[in-house]
Protein backbone atom coordinates (compact mmCIF):
# COMPACT_ATOMS: atom_id res chain seq x y z
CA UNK A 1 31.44 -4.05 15.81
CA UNK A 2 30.96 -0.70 13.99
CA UNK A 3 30.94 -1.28 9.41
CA UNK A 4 34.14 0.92 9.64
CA UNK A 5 35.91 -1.92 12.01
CA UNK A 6 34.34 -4.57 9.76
CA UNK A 7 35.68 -3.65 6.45
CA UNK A 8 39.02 -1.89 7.60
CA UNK A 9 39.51 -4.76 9.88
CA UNK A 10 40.16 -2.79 13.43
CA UNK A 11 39.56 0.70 14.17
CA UNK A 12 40.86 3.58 12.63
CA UNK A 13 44.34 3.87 15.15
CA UNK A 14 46.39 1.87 12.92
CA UNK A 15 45.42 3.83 9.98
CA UNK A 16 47.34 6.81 10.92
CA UNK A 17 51.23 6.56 10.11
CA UNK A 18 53.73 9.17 9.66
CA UNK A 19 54.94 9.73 6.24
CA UNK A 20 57.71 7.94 5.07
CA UNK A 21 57.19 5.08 8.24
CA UNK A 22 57.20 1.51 6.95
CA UNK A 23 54.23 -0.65 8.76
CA UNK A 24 54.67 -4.07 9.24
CA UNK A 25 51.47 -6.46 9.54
CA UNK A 26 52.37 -9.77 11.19
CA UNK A 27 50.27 -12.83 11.45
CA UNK A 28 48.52 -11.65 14.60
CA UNK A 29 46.50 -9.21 12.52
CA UNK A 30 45.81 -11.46 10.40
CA UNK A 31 44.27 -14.22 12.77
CA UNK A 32 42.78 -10.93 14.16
CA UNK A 33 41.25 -10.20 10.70
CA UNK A 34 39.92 -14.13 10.08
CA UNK A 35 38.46 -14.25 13.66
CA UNK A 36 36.23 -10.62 12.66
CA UNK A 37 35.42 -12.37 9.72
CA UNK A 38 34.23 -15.55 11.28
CA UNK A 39 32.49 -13.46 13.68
CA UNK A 40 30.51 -11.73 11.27
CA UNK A 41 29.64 -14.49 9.71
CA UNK A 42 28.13 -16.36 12.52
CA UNK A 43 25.94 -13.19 13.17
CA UNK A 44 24.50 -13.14 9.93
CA UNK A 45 23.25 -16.27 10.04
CA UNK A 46 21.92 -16.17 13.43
CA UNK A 47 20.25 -13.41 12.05
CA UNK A 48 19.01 -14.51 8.77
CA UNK A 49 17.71 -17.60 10.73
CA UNK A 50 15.92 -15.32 13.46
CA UNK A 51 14.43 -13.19 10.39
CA UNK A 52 13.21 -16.82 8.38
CA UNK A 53 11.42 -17.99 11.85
CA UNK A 54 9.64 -14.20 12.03
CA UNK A 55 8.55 -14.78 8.52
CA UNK A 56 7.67 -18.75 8.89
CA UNK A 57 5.33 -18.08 11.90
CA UNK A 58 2.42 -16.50 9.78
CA UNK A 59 3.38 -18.61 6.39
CA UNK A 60 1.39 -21.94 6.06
CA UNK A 61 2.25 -24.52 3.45
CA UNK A 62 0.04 -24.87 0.70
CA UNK A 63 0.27 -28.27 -0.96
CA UNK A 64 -1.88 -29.11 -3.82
CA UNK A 65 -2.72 -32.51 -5.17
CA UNK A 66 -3.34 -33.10 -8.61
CA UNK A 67 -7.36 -33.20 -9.35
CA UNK A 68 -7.76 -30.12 -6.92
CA UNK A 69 -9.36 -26.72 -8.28
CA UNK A 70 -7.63 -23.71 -7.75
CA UNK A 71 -8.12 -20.17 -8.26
CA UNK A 72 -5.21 -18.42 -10.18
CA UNK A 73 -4.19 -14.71 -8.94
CA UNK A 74 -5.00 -12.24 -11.45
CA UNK A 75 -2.59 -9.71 -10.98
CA UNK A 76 0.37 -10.52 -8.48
CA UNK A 77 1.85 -6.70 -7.99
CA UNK A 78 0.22 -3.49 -7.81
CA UNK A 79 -0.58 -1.70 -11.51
CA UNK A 80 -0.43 -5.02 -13.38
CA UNK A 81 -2.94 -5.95 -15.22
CA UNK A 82 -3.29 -9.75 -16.99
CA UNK A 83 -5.86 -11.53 -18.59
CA UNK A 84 -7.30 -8.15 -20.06
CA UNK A 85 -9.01 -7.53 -16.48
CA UNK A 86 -8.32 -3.92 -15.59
CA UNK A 87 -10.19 -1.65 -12.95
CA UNK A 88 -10.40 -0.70 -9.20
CA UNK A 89 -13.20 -3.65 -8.90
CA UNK A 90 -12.22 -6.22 -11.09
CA UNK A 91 -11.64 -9.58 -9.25
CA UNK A 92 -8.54 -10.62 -7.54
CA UNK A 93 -8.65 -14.48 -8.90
CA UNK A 94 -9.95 -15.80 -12.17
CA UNK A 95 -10.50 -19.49 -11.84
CA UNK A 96 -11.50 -22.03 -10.63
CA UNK A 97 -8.67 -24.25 -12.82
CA UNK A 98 -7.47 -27.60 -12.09
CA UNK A 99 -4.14 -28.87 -11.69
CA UNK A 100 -2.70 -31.33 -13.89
CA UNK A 101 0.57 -31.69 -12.38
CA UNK A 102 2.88 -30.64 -9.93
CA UNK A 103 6.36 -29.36 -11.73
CA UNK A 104 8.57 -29.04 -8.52
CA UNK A 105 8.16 -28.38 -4.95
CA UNK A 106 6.44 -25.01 -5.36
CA UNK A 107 5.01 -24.96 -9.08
CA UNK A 108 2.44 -26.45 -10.75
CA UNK A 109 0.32 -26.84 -14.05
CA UNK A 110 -3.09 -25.50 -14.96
CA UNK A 111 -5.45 -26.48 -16.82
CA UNK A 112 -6.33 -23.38 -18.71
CA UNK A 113 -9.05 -23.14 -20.77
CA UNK A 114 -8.56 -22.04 -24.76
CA UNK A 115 -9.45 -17.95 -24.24
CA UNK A 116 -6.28 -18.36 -21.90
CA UNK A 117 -3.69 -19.86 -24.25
CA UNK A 118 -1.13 -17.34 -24.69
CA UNK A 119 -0.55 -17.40 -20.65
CA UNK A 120 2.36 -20.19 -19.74
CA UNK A 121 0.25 -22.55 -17.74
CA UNK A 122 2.68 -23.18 -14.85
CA UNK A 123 2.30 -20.81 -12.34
CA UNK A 124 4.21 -20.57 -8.55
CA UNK A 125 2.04 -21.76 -5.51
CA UNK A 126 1.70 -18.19 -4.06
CA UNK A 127 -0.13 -17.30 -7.54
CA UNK A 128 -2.69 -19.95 -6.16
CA UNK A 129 -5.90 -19.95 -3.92
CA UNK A 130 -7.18 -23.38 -2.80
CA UNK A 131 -10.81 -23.45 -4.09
CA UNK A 132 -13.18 -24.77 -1.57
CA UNK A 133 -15.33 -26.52 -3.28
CA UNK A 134 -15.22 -28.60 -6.39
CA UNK A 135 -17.45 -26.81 -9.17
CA UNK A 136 -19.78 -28.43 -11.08
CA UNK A 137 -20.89 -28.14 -14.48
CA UNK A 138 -22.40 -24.83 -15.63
CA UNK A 139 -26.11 -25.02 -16.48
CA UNK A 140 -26.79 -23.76 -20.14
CA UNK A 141 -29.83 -21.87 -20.10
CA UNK A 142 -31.98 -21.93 -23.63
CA UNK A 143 -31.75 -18.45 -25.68
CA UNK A 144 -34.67 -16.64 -25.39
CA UNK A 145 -36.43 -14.56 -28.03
CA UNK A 146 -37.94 -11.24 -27.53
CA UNK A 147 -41.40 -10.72 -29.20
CA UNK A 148 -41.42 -7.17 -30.61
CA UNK A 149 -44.55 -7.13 -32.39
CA UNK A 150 -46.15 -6.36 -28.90
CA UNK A 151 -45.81 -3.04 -27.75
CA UNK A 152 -45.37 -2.80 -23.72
CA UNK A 153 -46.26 0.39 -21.99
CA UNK A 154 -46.66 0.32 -18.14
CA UNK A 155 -50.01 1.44 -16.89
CA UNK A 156 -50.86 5.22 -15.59
């Protein structure tokens, strides 16, 4: 069925009258007119549900539990840039964060840290990376001082 048929409800034939002819539309065209409509109906959601199992095929779930460490996407579409991270090479995730709860089927909350406070803190599942590995506490290395009363010069 061409748009045309779809929206005028039949083909352009009964269109075309003579002027000053009176056309009567009796309830056969208008059964006609609910069946085109059911018809289209039906296709569009055979469609739409064709289009959803295309799309489902190469989508996995991602389910977090609370406790697990995720990386958070650092800028979702193309020339944005968040968390003052700018640049061809600047990374893709910042992270890793834990989750502190889950706020419906697909969102969840972080656990930012303080330099990230004026971010909202729940944040849709495909913002999130699952982070392999649990991190462990950062070693703090002592501050070293530099001795300038030697001078260095590299042998000749």
């Amino acid at each position: 069925m061409a748009p045309f048929e779809a929206r005028m409800g039949g083909g352009a034939e009964h269109l075309r009258t003579e002027p000053g002819e009176r056309v009567t539309f009796g309830p056969d065209l208008v059964t006609q007119a609910e069946e085109q409509v059911r018809f289209i109906q039906e296709n569009l959601k055979r469609a739409q549900s064709r289009q959803k199992s295309y799309s489902d095929r190469r989508r996995r779930p991602l389910v977090f539990k609370e406790g697990d460490h995720v990386y958070l996407r650092v800028s979702p579409m193309k020339g944005v840039h968040r968390f003052g991270v700018k640049g061809k090479l600047a990374p893709r995730y910042v992270g890793p964060f834990k989750i502190s709860e889950k706020c419906g089927p697909v969102a969840y909350r972080l656990e930012l840290p303080p330099r990230l406070a004026a971010v909202h803190d729940i944040f849709h599942v495909s913002q999130l990376k699952k982070c392999p590995r649990v991190p462990r506490k950062r070693l703090t290395h002592p501050k070293f001082r530099l001795n300038r009363t030697s001078l260095m010069r590299p042998d000749r």
